[in-house]
PDB file of N, CA and C in Angstrom:
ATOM      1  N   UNK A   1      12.814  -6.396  -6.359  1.00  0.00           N
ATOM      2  CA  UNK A   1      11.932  -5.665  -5.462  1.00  0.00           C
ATOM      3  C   UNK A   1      11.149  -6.681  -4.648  1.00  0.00           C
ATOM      4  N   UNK A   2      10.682  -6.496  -3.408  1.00  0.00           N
ATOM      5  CA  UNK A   2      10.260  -7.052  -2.190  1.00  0.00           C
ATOM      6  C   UNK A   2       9.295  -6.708  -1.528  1.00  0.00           C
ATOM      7  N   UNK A   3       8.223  -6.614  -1.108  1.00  0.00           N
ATOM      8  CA  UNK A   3       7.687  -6.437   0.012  1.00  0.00           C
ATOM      9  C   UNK A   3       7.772  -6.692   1.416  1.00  0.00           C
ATOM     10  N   UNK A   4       7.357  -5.967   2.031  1.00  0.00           N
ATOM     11  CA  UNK A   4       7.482  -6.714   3.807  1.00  0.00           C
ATOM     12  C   UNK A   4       6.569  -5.442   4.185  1.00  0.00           C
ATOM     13  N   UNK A   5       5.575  -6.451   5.498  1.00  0.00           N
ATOM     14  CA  UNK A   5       4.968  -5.926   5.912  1.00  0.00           C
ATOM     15  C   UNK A   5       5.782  -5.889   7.050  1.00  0.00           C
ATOM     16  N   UNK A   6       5.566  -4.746   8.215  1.00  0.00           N
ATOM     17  CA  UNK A   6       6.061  -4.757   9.348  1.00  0.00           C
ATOM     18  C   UNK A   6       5.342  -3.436  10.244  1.00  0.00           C
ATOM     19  N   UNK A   7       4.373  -4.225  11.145  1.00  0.00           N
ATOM     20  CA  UNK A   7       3.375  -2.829  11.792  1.00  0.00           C
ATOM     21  C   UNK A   7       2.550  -3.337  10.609  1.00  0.00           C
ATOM     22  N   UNK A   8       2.206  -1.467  10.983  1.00  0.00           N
ATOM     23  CA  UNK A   8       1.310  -1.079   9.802  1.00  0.00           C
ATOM     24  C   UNK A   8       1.574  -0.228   8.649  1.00  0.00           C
ATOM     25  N   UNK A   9       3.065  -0.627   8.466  1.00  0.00           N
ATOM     26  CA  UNK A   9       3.318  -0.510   7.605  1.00  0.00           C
ATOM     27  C   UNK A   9       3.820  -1.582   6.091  1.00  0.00           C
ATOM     28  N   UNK A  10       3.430  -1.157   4.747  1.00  0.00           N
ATOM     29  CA  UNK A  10       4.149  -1.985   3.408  1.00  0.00           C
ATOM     30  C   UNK A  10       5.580  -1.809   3.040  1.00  0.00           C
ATOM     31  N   UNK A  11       6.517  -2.031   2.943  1.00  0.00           N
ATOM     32  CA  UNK A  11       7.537  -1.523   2.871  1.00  0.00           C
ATOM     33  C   UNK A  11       8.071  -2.108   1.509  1.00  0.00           C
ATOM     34  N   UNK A  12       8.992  -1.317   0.611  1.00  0.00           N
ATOM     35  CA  UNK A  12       8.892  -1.758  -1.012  1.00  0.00           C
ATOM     36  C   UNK A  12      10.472  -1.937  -0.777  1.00  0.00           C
ATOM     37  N   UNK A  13      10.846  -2.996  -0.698  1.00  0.00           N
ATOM     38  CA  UNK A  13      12.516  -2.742  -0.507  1.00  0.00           C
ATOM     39  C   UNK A  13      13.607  -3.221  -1.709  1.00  0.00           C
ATOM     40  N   UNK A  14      14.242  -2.228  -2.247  1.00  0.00           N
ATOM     41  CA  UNK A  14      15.250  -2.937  -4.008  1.00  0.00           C
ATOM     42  C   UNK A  14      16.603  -2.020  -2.522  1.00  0.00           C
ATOM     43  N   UNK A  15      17.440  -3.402  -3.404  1.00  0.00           N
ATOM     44  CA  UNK A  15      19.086  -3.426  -2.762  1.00  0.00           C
ATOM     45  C   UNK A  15      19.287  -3.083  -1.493  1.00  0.00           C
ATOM     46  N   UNK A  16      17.836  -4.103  -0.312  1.00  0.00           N
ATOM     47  CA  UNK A  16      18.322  -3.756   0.999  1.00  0.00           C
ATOM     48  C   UNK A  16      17.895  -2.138   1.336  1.00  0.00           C
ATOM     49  N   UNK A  17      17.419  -1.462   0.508  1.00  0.00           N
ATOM     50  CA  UNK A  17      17.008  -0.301   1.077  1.00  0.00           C
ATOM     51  C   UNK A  17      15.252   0.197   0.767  1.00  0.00           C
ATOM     52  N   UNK A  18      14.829   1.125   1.272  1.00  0.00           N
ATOM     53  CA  UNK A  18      12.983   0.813   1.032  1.00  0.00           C
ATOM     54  C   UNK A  18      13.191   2.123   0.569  1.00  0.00           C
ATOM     55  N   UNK A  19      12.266   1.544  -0.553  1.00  0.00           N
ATOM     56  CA  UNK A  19      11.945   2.802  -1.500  1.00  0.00           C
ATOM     57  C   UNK A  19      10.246   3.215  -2.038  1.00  0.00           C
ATOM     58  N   UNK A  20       9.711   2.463  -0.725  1.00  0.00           N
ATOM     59  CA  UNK A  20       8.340   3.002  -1.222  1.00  0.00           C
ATOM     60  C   UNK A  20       8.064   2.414   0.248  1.00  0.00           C
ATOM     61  N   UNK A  21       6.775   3.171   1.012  1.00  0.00           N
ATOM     62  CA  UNK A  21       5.825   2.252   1.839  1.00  0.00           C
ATOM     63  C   UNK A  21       4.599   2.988   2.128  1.00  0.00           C
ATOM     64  N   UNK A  22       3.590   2.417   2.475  1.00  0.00           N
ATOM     65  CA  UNK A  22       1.865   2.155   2.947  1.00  0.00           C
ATOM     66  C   UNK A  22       2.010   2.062   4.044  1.00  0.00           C
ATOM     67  N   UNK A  23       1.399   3.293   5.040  1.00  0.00           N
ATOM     68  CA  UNK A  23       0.973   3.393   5.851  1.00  0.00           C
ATOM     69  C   UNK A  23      -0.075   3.090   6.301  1.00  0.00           C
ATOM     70  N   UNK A  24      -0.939   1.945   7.176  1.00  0.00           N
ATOM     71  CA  UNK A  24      -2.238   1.577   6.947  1.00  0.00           C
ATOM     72  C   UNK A  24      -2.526   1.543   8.610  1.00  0.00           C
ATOM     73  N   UNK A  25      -3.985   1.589   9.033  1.00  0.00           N
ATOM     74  CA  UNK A  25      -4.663   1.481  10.653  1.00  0.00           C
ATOM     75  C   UNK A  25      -5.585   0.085   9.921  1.00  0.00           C
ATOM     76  N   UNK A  26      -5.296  -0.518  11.445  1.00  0.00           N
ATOM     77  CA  UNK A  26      -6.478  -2.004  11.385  1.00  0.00           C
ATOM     78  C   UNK A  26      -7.794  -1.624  12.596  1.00  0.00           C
ATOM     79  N   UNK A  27      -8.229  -1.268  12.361  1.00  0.00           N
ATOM     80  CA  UNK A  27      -9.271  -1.648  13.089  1.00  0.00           C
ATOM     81  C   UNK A  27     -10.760  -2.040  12.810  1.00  0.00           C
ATOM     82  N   UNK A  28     -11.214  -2.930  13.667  1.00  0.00           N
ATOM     83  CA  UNK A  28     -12.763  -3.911  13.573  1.00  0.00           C
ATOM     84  C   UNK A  28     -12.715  -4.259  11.779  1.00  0.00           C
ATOM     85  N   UNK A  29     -11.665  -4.958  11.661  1.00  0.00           N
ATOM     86  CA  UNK A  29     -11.785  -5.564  10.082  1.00  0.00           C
ATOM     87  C   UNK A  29     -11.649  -4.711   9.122  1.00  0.00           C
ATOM     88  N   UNK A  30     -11.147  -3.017   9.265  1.00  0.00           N
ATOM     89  CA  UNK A  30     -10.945  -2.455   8.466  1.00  0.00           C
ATOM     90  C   UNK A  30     -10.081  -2.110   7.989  1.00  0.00           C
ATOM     91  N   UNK A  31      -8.974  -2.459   7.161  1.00  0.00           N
ATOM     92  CA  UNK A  31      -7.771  -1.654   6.777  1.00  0.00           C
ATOM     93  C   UNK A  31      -7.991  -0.219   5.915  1.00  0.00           C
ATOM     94  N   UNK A  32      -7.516   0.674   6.575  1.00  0.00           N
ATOM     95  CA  UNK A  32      -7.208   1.917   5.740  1.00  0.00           C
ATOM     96  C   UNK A  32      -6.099   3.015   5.310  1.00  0.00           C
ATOM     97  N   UNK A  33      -6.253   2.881   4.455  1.00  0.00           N
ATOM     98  CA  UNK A  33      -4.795   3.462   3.931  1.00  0.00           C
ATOM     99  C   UNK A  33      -4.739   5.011   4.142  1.00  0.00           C
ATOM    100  N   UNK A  34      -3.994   5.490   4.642  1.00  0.00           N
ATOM    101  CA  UNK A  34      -3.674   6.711   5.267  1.00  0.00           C
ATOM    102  C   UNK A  34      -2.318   7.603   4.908  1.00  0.00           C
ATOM    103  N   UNK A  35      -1.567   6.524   3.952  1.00  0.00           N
ATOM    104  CA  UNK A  35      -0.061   7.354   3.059  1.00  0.00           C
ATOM    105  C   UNK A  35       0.779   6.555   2.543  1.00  0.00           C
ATOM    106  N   UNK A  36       0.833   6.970   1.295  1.00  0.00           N
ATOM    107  CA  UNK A  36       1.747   6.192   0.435  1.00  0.00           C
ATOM    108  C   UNK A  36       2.857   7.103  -0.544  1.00  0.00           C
ATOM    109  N   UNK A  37       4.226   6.439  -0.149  1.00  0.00           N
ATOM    110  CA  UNK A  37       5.150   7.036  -0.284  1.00  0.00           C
ATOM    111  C   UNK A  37       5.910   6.465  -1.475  1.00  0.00           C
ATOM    112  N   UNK A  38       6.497   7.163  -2.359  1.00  0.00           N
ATOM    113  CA  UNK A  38       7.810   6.318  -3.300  1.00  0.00           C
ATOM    114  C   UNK A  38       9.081   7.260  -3.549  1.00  0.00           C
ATOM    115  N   UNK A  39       9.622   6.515  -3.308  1.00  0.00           N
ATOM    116  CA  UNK A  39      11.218   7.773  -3.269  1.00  0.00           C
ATOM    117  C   UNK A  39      11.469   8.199  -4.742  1.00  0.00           C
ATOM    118  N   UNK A  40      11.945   9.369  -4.880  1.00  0.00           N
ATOM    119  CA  UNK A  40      11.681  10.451  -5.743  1.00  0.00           C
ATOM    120  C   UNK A  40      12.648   9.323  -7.188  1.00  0.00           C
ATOM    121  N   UNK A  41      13.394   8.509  -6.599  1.00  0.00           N
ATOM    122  CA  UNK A  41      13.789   7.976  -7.490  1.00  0.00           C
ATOM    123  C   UNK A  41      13.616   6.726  -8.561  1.00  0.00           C
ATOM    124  N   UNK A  42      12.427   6.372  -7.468  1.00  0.00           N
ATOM    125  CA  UNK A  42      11.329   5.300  -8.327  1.00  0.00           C
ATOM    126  C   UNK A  42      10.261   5.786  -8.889  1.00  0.00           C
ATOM    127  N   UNK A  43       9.869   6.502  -8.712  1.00  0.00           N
ATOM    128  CA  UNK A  43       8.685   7.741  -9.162  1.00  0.00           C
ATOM    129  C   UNK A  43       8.537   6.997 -11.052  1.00  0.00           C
ATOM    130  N   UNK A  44       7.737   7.162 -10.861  1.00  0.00           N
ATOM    131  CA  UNK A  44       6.933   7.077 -12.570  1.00  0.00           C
ATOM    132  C   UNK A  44       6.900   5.531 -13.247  1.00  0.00           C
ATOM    133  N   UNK A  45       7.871   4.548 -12.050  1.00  0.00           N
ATOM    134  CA  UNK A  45       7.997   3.136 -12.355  1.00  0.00           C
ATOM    135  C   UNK A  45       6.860   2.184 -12.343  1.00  0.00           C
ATOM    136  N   UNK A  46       5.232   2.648 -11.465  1.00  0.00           N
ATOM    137  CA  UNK A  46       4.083   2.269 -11.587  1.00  0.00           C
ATOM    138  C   UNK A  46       4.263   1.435  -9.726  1.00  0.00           C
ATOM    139  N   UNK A  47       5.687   2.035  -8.934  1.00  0.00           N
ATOM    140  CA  UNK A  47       5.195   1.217  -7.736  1.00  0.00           C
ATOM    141  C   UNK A  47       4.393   1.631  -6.948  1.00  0.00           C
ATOM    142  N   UNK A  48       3.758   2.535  -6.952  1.00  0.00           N
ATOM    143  CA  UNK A  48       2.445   2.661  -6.094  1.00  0.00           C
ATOM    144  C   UNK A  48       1.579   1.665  -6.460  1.00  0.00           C
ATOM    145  N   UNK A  49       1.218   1.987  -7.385  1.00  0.00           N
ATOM    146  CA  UNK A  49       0.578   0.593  -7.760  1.00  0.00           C
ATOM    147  C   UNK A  49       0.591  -0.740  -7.610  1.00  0.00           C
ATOM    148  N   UNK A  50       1.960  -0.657  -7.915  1.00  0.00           N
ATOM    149  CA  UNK A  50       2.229  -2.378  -6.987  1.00  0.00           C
ATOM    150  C   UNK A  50       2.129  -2.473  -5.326  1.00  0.00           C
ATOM    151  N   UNK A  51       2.473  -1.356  -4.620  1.00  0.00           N
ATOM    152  CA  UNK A  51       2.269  -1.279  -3.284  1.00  0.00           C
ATOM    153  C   UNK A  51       0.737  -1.115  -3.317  1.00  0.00           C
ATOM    154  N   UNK A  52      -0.473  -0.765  -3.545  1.00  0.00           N
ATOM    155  CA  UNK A  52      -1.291  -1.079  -3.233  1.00  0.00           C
ATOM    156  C   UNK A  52      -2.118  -2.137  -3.788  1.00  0.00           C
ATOM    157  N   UNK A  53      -1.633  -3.055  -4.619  1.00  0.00           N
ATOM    158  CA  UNK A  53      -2.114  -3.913  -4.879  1.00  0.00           C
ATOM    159  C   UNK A  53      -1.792  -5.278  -4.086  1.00  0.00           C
ATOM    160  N   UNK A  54      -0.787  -5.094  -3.604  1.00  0.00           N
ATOM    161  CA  UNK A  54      -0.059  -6.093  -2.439  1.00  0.00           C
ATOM    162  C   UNK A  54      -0.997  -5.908  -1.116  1.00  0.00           C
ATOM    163  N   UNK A  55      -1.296  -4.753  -1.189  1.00  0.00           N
ATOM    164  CA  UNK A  55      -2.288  -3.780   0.090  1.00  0.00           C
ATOM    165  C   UNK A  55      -3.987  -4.735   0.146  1.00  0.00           C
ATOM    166  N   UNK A  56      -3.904  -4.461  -1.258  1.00  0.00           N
ATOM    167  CA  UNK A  56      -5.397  -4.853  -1.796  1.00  0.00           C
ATOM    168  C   UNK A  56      -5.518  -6.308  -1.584  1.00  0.00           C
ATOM    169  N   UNK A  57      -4.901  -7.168  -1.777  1.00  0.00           N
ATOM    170  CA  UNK A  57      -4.698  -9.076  -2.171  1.00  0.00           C
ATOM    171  C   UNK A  57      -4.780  -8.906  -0.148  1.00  0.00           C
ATOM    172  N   UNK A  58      -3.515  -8.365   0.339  1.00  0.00           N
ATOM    173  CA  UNK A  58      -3.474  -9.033   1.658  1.00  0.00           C
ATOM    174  C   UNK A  58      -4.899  -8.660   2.913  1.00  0.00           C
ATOM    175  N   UNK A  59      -5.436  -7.602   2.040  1.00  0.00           N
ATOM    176  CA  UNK A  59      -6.760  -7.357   2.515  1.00  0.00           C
ATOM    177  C   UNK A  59      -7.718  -8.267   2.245  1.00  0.00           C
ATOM    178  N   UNK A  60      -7.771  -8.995   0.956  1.00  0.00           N
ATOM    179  CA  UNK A  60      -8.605 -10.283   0.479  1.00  0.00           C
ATOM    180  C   UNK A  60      -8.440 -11.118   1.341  1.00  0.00           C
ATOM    181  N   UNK A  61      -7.289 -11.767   0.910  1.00  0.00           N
ATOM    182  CA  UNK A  61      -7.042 -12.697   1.689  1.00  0.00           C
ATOM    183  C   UNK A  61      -6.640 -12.717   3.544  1.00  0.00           C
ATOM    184  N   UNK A  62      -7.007 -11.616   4.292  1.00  0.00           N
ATOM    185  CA  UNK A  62      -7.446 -11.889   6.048  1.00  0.00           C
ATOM    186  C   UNK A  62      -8.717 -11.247   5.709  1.00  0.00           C
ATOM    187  N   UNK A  63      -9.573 -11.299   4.742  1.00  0.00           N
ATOM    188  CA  UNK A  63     -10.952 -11.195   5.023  1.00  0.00           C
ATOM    189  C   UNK A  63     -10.985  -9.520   5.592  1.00  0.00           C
ATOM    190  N   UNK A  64     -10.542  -8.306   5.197  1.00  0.00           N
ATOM    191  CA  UNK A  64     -10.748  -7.081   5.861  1.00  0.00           C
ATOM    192  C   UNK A  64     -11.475  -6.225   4.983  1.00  0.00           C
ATOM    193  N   UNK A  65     -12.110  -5.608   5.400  1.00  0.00           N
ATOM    194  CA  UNK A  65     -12.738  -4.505   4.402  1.00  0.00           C
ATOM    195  C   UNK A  65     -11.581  -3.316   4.096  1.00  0.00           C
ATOM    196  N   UNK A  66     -11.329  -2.815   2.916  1.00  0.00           N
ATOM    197  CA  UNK A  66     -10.696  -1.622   2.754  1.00  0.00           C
ATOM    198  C   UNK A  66     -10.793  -0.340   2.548  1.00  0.00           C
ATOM    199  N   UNK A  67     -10.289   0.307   2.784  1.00  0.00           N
ATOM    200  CA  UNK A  67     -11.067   1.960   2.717  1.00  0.00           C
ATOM    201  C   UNK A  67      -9.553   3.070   2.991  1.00  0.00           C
ATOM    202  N   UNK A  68      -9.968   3.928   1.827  1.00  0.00           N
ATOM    203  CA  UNK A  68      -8.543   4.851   1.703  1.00  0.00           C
ATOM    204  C   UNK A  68      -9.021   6.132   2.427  1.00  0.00           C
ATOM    205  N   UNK A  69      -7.554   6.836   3.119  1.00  0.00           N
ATOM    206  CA  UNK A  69      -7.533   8.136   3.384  1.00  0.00           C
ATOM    207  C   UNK A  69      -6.412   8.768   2.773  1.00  0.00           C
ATOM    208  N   UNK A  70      -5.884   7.889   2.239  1.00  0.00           N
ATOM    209  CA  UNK A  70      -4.974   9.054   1.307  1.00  0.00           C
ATOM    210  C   UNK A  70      -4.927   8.886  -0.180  1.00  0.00           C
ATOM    211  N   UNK A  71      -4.956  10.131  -0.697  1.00  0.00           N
ATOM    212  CA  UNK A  71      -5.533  10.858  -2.035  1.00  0.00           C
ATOM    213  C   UNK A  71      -5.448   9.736  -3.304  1.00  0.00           C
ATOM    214  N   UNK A  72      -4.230   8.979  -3.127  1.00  0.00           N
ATOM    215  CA  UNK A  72      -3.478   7.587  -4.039  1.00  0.00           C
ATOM    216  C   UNK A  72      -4.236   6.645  -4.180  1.00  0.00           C
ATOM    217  N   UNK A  73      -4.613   6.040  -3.026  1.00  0.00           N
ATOM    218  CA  UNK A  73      -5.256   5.236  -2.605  1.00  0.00           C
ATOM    219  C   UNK A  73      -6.721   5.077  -2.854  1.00  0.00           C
ATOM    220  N   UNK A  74      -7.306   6.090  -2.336  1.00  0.00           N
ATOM    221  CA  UNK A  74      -8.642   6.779  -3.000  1.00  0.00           C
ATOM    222  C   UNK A  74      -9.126   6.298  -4.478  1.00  0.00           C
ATOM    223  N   UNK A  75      -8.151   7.215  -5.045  1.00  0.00           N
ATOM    224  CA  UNK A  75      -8.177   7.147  -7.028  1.00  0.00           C
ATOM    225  C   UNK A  75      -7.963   5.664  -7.001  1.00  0.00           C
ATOM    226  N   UNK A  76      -7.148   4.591  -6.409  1.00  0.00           N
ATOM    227  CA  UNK A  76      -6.779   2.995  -6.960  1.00  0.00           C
ATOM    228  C   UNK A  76      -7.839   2.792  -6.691  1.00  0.00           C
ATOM    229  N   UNK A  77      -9.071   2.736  -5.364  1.00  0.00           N
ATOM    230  CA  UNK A  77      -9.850   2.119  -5.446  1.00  0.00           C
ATOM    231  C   UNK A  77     -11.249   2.270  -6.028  1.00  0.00           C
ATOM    232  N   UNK A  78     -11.367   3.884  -6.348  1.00  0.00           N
ATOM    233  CA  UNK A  78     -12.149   4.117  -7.718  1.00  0.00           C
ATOM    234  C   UNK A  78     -11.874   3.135  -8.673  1.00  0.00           C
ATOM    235  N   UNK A  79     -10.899   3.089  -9.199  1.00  0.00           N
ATOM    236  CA  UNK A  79     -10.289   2.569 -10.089  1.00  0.00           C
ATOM    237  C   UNK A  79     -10.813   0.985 -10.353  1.00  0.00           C
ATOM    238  N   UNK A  80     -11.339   0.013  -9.404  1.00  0.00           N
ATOM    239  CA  UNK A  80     -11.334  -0.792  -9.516  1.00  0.00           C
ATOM    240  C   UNK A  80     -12.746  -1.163  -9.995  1.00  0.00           C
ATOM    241  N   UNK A  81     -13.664  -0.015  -9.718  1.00  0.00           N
ATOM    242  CA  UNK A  81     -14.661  -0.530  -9.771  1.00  0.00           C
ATOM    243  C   UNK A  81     -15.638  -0.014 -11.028  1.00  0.00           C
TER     244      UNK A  81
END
């Protein structure tokens, strides 16, 4: 499994094909997450989680503030704190 960002989107890619991605908006230093997807056949494997934690680090590291609009996203970043 892989990541790639491309846009604004995360894209989760196993065997050349994407099976999960993060939909995110940048603006004035803010990334926010707005939809996160995993194909019905990775489901229960914990990759949301890994897609927003890839979400979360690449937000650290360019210095952005983060902030969720979709429901997933939301609960992870409860979660952290």
């Amino acid at each position: 499994m892989r990541f790639e960002l491309e846009n604004n989107t995360l894209n989760a890619i196993e065997n050349e094909n994407i099976v999960g991605y993060i939909d995110f908006e940048l603006e004035d230093n803010v990334l926010n997450v707005i939809h996160t997807f995993v194909d019905p056949s990775q489901r229960g494997k914990g990759l949301a989680k890994k897609m927003m934690d890839e979400i979360y680090y690449y937000s650290l590291n360019n210095n952005y503030k983060i902030k969720a609009s979709c429901s997933y996203a939301i609960k992870y970043l409860e979660d952290l704190n």
